[in-house]
Protein backbone atom coordinates (compact mmCIF):
# COMPACT_ATOMS: atom_id res chain seq x y z
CA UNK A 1 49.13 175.60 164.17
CA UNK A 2 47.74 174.21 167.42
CA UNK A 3 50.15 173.14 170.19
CA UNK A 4 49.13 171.11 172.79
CA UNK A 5 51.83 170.85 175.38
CA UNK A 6 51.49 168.04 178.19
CA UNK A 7 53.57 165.05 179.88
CA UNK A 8 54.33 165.88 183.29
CA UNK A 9 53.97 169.25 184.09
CA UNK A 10 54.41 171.84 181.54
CA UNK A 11 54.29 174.38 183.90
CA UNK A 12 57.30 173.32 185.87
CA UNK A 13 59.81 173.56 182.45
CA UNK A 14 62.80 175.58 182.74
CA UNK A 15 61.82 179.40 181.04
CA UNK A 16 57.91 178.04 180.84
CA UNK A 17 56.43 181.32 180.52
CA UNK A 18 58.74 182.73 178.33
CA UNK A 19 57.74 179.54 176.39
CA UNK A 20 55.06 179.81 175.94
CA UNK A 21 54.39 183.56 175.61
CA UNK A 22 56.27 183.10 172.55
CA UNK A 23 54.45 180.24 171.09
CA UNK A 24 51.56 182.21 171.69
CA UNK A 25 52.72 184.83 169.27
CA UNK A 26 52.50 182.37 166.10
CA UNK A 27 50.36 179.56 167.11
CA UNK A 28 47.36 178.82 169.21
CA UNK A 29 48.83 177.10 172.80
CA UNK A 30 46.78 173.88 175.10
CA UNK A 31 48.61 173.30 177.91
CA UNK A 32 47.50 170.20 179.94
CA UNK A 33 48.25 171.15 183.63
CA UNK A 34 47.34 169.79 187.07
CA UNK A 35 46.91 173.85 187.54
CA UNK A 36 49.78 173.22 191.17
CA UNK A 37 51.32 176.47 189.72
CA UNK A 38 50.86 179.30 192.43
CA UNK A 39 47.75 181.62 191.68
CA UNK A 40 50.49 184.60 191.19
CA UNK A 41 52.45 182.94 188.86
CA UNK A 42 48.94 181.77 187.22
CA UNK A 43 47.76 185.47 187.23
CA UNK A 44 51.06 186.22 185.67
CA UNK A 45 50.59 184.22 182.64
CA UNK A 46 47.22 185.29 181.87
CA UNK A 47 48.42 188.52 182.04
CA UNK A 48 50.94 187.85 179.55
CA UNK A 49 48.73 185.47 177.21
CA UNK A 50 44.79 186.45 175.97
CA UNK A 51 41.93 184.11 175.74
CA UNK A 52 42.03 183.82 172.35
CA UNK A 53 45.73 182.18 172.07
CA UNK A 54 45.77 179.57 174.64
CA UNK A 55 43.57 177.20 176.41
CA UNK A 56 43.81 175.46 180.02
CA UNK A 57 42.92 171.72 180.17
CA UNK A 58 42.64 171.20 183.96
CA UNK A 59 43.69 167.97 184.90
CA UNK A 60 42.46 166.96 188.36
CA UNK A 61 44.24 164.39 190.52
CA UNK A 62 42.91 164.44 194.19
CA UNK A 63 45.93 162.33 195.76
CA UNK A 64 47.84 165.85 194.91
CA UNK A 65 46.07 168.62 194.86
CA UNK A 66 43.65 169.79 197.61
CA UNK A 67 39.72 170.43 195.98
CA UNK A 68 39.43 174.19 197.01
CA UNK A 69 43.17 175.53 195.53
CA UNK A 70 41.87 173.52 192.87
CA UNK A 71 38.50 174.82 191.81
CA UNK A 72 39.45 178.46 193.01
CA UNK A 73 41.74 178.55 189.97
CA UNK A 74 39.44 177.27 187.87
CA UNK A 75 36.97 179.75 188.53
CA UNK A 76 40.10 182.04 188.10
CA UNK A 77 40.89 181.23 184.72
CA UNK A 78 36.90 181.43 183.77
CA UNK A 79 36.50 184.98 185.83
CA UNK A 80 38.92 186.16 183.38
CA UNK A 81 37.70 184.82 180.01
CA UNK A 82 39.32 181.90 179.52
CA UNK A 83 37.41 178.40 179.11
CA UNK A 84 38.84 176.02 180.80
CA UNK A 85 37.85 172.44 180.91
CA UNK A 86 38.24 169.50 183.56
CA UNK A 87 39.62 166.59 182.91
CA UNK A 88 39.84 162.87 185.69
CA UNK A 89 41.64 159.86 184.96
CA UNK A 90 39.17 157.35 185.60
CA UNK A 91 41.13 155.29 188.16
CA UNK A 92 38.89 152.38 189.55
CA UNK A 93 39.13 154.05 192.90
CA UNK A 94 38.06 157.09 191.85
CA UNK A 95 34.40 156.62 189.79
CA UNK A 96 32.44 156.36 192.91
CA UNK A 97 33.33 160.64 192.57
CA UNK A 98 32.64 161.54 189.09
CA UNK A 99 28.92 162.17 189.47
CA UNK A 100 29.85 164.90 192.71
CA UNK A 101 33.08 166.33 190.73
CA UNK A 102 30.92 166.39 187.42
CA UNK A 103 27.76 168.11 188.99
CA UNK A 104 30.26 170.78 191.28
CA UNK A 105 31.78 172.00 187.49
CA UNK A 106 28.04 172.03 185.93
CA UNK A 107 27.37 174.45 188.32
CA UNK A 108 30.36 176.22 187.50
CA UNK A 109 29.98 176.56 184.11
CA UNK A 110 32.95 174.25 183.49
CA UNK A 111 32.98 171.14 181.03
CA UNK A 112 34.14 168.02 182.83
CA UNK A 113 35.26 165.44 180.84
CA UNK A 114 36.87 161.65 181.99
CA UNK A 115 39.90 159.89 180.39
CA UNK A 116 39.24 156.14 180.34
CA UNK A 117 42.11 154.22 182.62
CA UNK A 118 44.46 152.38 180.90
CA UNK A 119 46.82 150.20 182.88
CA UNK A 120 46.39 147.37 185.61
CA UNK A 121 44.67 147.94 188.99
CA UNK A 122 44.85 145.14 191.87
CA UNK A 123 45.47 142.68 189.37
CA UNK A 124 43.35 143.20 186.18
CA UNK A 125 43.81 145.40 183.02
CA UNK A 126 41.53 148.31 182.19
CA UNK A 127 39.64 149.56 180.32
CA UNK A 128 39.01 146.38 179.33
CA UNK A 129 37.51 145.18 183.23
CA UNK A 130 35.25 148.26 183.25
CA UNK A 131 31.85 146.61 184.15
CA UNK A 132 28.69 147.84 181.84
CA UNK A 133 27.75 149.91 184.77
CA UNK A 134 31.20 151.56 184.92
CA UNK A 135 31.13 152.21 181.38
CA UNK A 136 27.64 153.90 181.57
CA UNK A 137 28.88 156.32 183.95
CA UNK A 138 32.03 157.00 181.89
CA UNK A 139 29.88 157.37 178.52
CA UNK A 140 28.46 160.52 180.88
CA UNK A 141 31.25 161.91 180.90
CA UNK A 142 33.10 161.26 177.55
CA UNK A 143 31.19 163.31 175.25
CA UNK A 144 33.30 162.42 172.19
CA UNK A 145 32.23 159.36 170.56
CA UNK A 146 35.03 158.22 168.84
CA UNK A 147 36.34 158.32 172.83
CA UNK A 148 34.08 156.17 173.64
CA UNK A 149 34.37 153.97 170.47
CA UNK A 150 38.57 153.58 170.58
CA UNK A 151 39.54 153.89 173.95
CA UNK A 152 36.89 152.68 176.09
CA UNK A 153 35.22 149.99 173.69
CA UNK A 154 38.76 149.13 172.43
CA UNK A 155 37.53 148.87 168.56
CA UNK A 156 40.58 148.15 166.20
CA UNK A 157 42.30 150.99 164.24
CA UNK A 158 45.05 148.88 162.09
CA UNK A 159 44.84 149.21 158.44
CA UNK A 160 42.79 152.28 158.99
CA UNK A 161 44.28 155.48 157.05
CA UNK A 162 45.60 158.06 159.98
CA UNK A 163 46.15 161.60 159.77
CA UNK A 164 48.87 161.12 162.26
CA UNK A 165 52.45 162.11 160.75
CA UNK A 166 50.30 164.43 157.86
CA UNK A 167 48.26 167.19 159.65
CA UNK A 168 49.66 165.72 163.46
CA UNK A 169 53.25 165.29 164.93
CA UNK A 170 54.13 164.11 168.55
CA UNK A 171 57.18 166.14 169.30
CA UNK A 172 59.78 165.84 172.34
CA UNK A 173 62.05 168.49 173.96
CA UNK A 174 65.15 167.29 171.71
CA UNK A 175 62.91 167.93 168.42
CA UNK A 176 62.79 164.20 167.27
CA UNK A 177 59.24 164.19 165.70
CA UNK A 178 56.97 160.40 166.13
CA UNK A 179 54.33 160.26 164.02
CA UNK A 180 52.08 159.46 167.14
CA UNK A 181 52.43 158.40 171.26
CA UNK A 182 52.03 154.61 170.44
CA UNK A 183 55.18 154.92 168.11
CA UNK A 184 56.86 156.96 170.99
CA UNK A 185 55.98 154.36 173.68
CA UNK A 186 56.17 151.60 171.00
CA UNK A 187 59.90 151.50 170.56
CA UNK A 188 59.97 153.17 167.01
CA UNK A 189 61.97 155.66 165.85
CA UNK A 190 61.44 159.09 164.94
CA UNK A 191 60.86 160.17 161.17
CA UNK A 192 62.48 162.84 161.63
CA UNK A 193 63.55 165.93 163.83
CA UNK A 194 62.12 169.42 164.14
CA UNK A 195 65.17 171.41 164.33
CA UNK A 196 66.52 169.67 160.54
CA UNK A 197 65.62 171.96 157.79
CA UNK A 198 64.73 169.73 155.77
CA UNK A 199 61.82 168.30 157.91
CA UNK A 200 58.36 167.47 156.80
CA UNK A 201 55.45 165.85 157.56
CA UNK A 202 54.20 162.76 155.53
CA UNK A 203 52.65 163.61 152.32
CA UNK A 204 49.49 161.67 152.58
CA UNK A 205 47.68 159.41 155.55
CA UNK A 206 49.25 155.77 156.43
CA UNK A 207 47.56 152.95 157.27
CA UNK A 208 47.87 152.03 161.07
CA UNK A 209 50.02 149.52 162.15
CA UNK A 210 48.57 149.26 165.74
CA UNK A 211 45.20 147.07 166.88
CA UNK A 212 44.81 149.78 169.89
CA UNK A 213 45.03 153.16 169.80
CA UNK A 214 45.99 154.53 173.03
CA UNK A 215 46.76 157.60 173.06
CA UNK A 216 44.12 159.78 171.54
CA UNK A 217 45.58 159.97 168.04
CA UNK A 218 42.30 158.15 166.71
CA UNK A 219 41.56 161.58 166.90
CA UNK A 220 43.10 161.64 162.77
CA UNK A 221 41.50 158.68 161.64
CA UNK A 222 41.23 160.26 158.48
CA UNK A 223 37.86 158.61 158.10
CA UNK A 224 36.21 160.89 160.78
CA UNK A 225 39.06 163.70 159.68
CA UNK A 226 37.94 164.60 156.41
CA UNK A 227 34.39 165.20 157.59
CA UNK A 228 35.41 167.33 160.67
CA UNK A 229 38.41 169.14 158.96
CA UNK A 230 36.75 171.86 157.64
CA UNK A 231 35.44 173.14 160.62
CA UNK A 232 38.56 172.39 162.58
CA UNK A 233 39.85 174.81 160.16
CA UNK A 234 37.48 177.68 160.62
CA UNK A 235 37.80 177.28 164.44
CA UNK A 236 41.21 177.97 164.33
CA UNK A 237 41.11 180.74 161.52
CA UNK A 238 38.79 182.85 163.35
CA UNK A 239 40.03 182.57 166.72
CA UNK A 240 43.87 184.17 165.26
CA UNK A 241 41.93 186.59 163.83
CA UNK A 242 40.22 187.12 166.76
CA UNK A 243 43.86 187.15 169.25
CA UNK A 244 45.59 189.39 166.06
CA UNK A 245 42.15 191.98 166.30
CA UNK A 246 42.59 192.42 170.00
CA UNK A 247 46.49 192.16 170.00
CA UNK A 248 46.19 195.35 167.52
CA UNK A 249 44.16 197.39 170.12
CA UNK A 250 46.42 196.78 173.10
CA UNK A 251 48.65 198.26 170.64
């Protein structure tokens, strides 16, 4: 499977590396990280972990982290055959940026990417007080249209058949298994927990229940799903046989 590990800092969990070494061994890893991990302890887990098994989502906040510590590990992770992308919430206060930050990670190779805002700022909700000219810079920026189409445009997703709870969990730390974020956030309770063996996903795509989907799980529309499965698929087939053919010559 693919694990994609974020919400705060995955690299500041108790035993992380051991973690997700581990993981590593059976499944292909993302970790979303803010990358405020020393550069030994970040040379130390690339050590441990190849290119093939896990991925680095960069996730760039300026209040915290200074722009040099930041792009020098970056360019780390790249020197050493990763492929790392860059990812900005789009704060208001921050857009006036993107077109410096974007064009400094063009140069280096790097894709940059933009997560649309969600959540009030001096007094009005976003995305949905984006001006046009906002959202033109952001469509830059957001190279995935369904993005774009869900989360910055706001286009409804209930009644449409989701993937989400049949090919997609969320999971937390204590193993109780959401079918998605909006049902974590939403107040609903799990459908089941990891750690029963007895689990298992749905059988088939629901319909669903929310006008706004908000937390990237549009991703399983099954709609958009179906067509892209396949090569989903093949992406992840070949790059475990790729991690398994290079684990075998270390050995």
């Amino acid at each position: 499977m693919r694990v994609d590990v974020l919400g705060g800092e995955p690299m500041r969990y108790p035993s992380w590396k051991e973690l997700f070494e581990g993981l590593s061994r059976r499944h292909l890893v993302s970790i979303t990280t803010n990358l405020s991990i020393s550069m030994a302890d970040l040379r130390d887990i690339t050590d441990k972990i190849s290119p093939e098994r896990i991925h680095f989502a960069a996730s760039y906040h300026p209040q915290f982290a200074k722009w040099e510590d930041f792009v020098e590990k970056v360019g780390f992770l790249k020197s050493r055959g990763y492929a790392p992308h860059v990812l900005v919430v789009a704060w208001p206060p921050l857009l006036g940026d993107l077109p410096r930050w974007s064009e400094a990670f063009k140069k280096m190779d790097v894709p940059f990417t933009t997560s649309v805002f969600q959540g009030k700022h001096e007094g009005r909700e976003y995305p949905d007080s984006y001006t046009n000219e906002e959202k033109a810079l952001l469509g830059l920026t957001i190279p995935v249209a369904e993005e774009q189409r869900y989360r910055l445009e706001r286009e409804s997703t209930r009644g449409k058949l989701c993937g989400a709870g049949h090919v997609y969990a969320n999971i937390k730390a204590n193993g109780d298994v959401y079918r998605c974020g909006q049902d974590c956030l939403g107040g609903a309770k799990p459908f089941g927990n990891i750690f029963d063996a007895n689990f298992g996903l749905h059988d088939s795509p629901e319909p669903c229940p929310y006008r706004h989907c908000s937390c990237g799980e549009f991703a399983f529309l099954w709609e958009d799903w179906s067509r892209k499965k396949g090569r989903r698929e093949l992406a992840v087939a070949d790059s475990l046989r790729r991690g398994a053919a290079r684990e075998a010559g270390r050995g």
